[in-house]
N, C-alpha and C. Protein backbone atom coordinates (compact mmCIF):
# COMPACT_ATOMS: atom_id res chain seq x y z
N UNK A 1 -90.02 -80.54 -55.67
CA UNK A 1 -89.69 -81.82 -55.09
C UNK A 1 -90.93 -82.69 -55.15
N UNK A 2 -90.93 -83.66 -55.61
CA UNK A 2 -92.06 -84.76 -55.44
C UNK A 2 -92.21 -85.41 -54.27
N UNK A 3 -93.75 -85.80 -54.03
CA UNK A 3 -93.85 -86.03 -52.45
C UNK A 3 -93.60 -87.49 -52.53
N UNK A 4 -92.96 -87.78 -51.45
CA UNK A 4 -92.15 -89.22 -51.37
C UNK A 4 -91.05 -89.47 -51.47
N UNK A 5 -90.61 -88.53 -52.13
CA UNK A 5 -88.80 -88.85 -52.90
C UNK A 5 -88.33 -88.39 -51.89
N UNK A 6 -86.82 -89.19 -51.96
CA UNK A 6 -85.98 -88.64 -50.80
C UNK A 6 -85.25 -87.02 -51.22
N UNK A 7 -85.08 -87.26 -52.47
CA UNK A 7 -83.94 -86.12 -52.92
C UNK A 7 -85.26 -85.13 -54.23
N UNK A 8 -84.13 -84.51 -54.86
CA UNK A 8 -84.51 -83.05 -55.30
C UNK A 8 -84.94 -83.69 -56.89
N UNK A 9 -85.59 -83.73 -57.54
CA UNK A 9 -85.65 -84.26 -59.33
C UNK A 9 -84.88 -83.23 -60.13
N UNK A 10 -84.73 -83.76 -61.28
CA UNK A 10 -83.95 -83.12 -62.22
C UNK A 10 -84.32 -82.13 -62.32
N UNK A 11 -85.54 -81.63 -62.59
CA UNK A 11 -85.59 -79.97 -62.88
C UNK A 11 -85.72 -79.71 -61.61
N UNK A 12 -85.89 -79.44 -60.48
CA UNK A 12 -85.78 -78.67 -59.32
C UNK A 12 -84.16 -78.38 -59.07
N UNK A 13 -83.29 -79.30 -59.53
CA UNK A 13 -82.16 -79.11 -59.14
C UNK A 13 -81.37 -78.40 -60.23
N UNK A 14 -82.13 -78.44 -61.83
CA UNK A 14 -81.42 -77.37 -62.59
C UNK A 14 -81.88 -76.35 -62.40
N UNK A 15 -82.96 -76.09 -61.99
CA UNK A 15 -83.82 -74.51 -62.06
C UNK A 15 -82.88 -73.92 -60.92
N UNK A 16 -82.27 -74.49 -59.64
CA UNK A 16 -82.24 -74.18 -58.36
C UNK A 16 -80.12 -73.64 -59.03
N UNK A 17 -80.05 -74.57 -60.17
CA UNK A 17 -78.20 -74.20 -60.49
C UNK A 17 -78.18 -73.56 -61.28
N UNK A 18 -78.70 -72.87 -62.05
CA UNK A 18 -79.54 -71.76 -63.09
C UNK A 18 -79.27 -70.82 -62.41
N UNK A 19 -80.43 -70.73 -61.25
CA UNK A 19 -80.34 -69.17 -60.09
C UNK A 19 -79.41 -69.18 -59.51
N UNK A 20 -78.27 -70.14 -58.88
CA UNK A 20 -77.34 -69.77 -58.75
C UNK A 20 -76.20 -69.47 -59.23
N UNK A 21 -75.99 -69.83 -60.80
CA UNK A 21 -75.06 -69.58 -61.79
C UNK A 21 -75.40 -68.21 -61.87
N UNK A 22 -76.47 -67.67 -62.18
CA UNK A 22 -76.83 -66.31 -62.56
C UNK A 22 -76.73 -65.48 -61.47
N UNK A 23 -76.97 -65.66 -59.93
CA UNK A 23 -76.44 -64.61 -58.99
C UNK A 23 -74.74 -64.90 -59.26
N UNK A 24 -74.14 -65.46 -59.23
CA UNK A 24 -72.56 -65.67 -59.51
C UNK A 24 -72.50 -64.56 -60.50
N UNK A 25 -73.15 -65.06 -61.45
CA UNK A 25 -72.41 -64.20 -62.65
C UNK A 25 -73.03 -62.54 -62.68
N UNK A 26 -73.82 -62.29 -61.79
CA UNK A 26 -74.18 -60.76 -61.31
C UNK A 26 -73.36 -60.32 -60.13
N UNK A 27 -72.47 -61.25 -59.53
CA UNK A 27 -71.97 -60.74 -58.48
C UNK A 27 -70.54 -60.22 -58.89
N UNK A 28 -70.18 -61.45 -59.90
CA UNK A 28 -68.93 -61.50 -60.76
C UNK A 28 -68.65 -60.30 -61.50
N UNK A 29 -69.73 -59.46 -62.55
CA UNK A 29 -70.15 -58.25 -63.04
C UNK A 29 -69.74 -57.10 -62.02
N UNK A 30 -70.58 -57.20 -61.06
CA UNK A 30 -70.38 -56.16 -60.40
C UNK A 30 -69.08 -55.49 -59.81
N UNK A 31 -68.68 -56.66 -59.24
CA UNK A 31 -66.67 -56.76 -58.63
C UNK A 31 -66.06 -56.33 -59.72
N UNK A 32 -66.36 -56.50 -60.79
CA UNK A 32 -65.19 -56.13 -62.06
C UNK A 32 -65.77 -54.65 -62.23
N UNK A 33 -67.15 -54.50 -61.89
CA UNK A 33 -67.51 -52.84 -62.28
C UNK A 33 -67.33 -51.99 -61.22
N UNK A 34 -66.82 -52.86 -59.95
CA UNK A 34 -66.85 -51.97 -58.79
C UNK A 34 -66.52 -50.47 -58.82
N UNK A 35 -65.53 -49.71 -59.62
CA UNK A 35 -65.42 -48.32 -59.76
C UNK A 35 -66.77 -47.81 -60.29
N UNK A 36 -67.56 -48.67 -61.07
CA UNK A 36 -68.69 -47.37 -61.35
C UNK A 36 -69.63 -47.59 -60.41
N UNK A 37 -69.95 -48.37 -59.18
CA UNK A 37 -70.97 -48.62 -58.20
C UNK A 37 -70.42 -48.10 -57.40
N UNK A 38 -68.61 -47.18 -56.88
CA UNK A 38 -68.65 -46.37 -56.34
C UNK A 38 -68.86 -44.89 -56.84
N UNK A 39 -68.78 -44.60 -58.02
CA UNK A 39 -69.17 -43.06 -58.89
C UNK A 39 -70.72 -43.14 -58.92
N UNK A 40 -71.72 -44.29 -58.66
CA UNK A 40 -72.87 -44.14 -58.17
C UNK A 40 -73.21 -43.98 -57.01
N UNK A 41 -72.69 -44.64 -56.02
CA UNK A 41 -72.53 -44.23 -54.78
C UNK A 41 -72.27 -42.77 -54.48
N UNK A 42 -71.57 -41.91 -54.64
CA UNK A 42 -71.14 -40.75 -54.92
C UNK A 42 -72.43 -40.40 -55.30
N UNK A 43 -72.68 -40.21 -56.41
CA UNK A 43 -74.14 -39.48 -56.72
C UNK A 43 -75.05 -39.57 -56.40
N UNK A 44 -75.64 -40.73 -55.70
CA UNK A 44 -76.10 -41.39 -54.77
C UNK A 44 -76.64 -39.59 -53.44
N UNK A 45 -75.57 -40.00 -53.01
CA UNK A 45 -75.29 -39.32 -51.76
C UNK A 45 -74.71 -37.80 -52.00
N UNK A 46 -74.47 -36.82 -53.41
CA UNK A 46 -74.64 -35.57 -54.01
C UNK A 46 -75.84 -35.41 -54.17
N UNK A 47 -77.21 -36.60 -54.66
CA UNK A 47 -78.33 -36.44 -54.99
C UNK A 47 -78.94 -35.86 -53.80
N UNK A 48 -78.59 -36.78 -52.27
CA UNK A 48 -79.30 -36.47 -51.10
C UNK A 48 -79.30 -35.47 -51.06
N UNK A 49 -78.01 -34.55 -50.44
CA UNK A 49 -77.38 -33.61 -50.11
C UNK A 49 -78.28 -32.60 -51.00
N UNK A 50 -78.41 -32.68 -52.48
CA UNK A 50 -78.96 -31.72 -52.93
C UNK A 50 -80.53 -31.57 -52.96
N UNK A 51 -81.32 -32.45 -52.68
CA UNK A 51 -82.71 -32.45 -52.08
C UNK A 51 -82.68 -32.30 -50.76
N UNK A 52 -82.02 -32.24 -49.80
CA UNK A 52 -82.34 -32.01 -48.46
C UNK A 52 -81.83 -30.36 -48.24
N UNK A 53 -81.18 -29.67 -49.13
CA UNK A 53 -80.99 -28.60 -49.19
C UNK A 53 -82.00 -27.44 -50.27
N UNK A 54 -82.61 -28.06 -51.20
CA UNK A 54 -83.97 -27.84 -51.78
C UNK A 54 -85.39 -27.89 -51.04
N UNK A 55 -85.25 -28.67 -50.24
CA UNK A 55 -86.46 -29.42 -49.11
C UNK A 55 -86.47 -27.68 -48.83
N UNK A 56 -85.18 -27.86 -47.60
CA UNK A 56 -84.93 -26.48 -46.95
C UNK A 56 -85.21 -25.28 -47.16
N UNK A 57 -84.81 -24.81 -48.86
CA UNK A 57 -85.12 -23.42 -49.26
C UNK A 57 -86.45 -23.55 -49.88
N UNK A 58 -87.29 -24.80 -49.89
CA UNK A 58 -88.70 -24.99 -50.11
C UNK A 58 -89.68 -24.21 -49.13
N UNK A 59 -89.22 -24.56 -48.01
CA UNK A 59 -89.84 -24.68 -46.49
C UNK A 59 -89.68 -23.19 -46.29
N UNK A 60 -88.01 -22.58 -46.62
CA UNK A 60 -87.81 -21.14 -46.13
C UNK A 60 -88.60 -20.28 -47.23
N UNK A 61 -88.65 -20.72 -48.45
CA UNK A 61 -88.87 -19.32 -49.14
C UNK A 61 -90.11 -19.62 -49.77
N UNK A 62 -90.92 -21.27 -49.97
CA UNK A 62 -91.64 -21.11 -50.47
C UNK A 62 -91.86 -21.51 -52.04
N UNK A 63 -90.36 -21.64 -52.48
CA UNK A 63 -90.53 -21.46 -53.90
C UNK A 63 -91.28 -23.01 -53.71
N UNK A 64 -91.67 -23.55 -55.30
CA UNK A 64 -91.49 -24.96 -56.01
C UNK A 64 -90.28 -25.65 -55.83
N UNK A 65 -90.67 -27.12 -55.53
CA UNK A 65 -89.30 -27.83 -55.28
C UNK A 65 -88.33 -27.90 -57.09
N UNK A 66 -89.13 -27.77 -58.10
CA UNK A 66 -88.10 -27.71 -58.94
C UNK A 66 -87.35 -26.54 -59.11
N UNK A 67 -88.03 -25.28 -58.87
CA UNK A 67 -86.94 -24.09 -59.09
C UNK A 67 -86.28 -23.78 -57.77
N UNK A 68 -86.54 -24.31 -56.64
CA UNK A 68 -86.01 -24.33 -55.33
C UNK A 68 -84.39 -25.46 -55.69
N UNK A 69 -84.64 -26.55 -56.40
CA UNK A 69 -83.20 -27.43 -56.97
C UNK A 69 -82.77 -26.91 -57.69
N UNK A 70 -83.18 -25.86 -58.89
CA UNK A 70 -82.41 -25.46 -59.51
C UNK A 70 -81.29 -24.27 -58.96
N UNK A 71 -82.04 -23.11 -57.51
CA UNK A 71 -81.42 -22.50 -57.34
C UNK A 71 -80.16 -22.98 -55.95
N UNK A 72 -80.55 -24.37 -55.96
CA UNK A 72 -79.17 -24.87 -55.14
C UNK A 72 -78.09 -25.58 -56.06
N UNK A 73 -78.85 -25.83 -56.98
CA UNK A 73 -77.52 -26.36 -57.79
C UNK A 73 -76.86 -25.36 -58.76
N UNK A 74 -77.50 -23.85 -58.84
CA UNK A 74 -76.91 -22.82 -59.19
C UNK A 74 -75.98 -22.29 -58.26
N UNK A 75 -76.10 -22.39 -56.93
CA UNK A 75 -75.30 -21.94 -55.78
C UNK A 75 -74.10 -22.28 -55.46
N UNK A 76 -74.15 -23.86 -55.90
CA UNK A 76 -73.07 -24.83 -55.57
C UNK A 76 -72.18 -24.62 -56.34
N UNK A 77 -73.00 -24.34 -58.04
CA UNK A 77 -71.61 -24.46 -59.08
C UNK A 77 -70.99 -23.09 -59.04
N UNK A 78 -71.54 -21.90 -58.65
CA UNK A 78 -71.49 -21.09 -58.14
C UNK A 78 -70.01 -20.93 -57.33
N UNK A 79 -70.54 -21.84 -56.00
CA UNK A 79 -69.17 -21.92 -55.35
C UNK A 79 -68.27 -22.57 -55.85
N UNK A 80 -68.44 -24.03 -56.34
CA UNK A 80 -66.99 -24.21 -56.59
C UNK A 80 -66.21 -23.56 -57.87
N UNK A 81 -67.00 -22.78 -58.82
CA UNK A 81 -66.55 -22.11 -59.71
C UNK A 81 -66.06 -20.85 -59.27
N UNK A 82 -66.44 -19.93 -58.20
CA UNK A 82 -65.70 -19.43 -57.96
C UNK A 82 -64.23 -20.05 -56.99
N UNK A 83 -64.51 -20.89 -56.35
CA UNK A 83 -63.19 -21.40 -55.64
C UNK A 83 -62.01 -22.01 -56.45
N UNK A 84 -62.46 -22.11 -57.95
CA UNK A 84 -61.79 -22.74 -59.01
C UNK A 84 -60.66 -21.51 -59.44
N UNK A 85 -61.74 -20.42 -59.51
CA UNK A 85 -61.21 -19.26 -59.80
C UNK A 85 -60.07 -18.76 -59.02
N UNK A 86 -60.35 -18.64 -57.59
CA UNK A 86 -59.57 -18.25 -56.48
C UNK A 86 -58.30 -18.41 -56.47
N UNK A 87 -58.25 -20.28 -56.40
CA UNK A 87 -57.09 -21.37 -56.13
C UNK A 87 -57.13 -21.62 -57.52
N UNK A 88 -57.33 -21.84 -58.39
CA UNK A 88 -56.99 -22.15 -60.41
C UNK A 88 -55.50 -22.19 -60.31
N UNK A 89 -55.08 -20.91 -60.04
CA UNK A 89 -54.01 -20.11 -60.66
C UNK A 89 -52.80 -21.21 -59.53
N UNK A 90 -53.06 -21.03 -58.34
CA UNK A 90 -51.79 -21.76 -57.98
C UNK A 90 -52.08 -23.38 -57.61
N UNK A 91 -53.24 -23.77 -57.87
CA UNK A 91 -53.34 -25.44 -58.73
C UNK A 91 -52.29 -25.62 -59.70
N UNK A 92 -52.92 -24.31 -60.56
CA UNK A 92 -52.20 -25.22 -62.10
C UNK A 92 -50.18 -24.73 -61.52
N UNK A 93 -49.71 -24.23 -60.95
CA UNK A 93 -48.58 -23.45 -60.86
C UNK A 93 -47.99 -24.78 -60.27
N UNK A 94 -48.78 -25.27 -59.11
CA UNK A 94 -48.14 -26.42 -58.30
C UNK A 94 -48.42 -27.85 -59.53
N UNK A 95 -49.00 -28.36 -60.02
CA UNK A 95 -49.10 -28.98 -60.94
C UNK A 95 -48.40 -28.74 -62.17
N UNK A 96 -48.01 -28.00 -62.21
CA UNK A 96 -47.12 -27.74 -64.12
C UNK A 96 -46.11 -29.50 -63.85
N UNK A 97 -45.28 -28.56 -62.97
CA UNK A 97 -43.59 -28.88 -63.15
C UNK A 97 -43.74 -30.68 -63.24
N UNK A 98 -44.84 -31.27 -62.42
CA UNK A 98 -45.04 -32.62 -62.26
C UNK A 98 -45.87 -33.15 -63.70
N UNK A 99 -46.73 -32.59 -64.03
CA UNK A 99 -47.39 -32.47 -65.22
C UNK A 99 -46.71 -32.82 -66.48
N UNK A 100 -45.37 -31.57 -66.73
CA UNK A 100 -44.74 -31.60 -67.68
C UNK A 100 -43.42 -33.03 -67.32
N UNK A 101 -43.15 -33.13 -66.33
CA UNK A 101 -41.97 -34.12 -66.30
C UNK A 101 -43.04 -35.97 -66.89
N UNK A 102 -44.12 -35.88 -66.39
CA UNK A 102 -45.18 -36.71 -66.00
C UNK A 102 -45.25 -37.14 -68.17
N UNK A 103 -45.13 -35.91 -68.85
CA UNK A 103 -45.45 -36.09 -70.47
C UNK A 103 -44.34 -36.31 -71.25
N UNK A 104 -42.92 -35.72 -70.35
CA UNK A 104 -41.46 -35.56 -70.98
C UNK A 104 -41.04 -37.51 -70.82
N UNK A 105 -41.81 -38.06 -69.54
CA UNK A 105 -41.34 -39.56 -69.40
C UNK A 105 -41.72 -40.25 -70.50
N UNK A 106 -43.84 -39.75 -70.72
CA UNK A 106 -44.24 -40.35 -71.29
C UNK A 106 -43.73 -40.11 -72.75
N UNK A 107 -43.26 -39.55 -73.51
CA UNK A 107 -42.77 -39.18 -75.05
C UNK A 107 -41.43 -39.90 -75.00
N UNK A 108 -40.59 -40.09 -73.57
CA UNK A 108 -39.08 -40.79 -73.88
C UNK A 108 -39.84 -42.18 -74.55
N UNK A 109 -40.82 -42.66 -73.78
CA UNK A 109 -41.20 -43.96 -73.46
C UNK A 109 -41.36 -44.36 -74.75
N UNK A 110 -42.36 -43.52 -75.52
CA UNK A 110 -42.77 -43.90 -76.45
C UNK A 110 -41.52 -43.97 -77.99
N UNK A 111 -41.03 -42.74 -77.48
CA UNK A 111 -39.60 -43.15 -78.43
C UNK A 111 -39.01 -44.50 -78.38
N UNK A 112 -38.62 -44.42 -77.39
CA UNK A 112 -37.86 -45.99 -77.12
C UNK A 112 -38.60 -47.27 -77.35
N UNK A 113 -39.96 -46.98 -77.54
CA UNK A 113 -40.53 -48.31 -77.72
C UNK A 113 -40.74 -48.23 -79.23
N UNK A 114 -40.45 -47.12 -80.03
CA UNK A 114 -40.73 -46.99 -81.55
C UNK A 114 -39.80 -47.28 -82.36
N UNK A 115 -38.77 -47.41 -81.36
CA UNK A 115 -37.37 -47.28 -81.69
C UNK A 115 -36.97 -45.74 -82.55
N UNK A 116 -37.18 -45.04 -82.08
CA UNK A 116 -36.78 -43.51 -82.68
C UNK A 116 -35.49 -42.46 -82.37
N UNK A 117 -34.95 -43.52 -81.13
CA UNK A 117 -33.55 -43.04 -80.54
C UNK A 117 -34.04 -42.47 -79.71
N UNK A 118 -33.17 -41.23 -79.01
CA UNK A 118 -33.14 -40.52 -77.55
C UNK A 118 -33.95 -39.37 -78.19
N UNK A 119 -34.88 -39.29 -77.44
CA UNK A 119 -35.74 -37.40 -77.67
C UNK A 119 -34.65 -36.31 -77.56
N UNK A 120 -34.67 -35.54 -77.72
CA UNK A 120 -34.01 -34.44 -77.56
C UNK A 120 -34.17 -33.66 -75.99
N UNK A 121 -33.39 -33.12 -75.94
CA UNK A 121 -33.28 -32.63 -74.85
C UNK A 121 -33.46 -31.08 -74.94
N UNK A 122 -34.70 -30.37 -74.13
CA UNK A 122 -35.33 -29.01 -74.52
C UNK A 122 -34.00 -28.19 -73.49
N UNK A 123 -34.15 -27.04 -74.27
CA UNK A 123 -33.47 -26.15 -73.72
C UNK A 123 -34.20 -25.50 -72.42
N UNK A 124 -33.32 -24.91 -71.74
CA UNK A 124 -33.76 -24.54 -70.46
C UNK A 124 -34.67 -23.39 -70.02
N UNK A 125 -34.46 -22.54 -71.62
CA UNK A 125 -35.36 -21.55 -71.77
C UNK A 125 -36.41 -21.48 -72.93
N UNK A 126 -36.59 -23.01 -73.01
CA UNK A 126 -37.92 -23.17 -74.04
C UNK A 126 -39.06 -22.58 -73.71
N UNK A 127 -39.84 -22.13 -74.49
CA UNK A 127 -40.69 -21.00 -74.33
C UNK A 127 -42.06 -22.58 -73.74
N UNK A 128 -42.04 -23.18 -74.34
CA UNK A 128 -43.29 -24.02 -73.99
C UNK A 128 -43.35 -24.94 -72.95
N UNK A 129 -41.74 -24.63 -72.24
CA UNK A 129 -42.33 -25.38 -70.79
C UNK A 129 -43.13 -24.31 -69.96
N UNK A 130 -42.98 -23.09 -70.03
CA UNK A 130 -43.18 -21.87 -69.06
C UNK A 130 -42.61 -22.37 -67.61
N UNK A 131 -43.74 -22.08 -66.94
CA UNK A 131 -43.14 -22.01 -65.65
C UNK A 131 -42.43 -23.32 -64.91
N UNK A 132 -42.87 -24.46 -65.80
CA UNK A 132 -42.34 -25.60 -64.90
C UNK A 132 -40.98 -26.04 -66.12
N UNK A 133 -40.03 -25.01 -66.14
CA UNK A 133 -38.39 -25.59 -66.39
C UNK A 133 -38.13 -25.75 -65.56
N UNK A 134 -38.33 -27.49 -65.63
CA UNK A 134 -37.46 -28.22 -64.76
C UNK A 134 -36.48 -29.16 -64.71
N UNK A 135 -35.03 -28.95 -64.65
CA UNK A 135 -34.20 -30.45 -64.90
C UNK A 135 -34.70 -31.69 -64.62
N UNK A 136 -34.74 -32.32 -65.67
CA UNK A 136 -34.83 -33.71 -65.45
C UNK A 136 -33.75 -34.38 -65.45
């Protein structure tokens, strides 16, 4: 601003609509990316969790904080790989039947939009639905 003037001069007032075009258009960015600033968020806060539990077996056992992280993030995958194991089997059992109806929609769909006529209709003892023969 120049001393005397009542108001703002030309470049103070473009420099000043510049910085605010450009926070707009970083704010604008972000709202449209909002799903990946929450999958950072998330890791974010897996990162904590897994240094404050490294801190811990630092303090208890002594090791180095890098092989002290490695043996918590061996622990973890640990667990949920075995809990994968455990529950796997009746995940995937409860998931088929919705799964397969979920791919039988999607293939009508695509017929009909290819114009290819009506899909066929699988028999009831098709070997490749397995467990989820289910009337549709």
């Amino acid at each position: 601003m120049r001393p005397g003037a009542g108001g703002f001069s030309l470049e103070d007032f473009t420099g000043r609509m510049l910085v605010t075009l450009v926070i707009g258009a970083i704010a604008a960015a972000l709202w449209q990316r909002s799903d990946i600033l929450i999958l950072l968020f998330g890791a974010v806060l897996l990162l904590i969790g897994l240094r404050a539990a490294a801190r811990l077996t630092m303090r208890r056992t002594g090791l180095p904080r890098s092989l002290a992280l490695a043996a918590i993030v061996l622990l973890t995958l640990s667990v949920f790989g075995s809990a994968l194991w455990v529950f796997g089997a009746t995940v995937g059992v409860l998931l088929a039947a919705p799964l397969t109806l979920f791919v039988r929609a999607s293939v009508e769909l695509l017929y009909v939009q290819e114009g290819l006529g009506e899909l066929p209709e699988p028999k009831a003892t098709d070997p490749s639905l397995g467990a989820a023969a289910v009337e549709v």
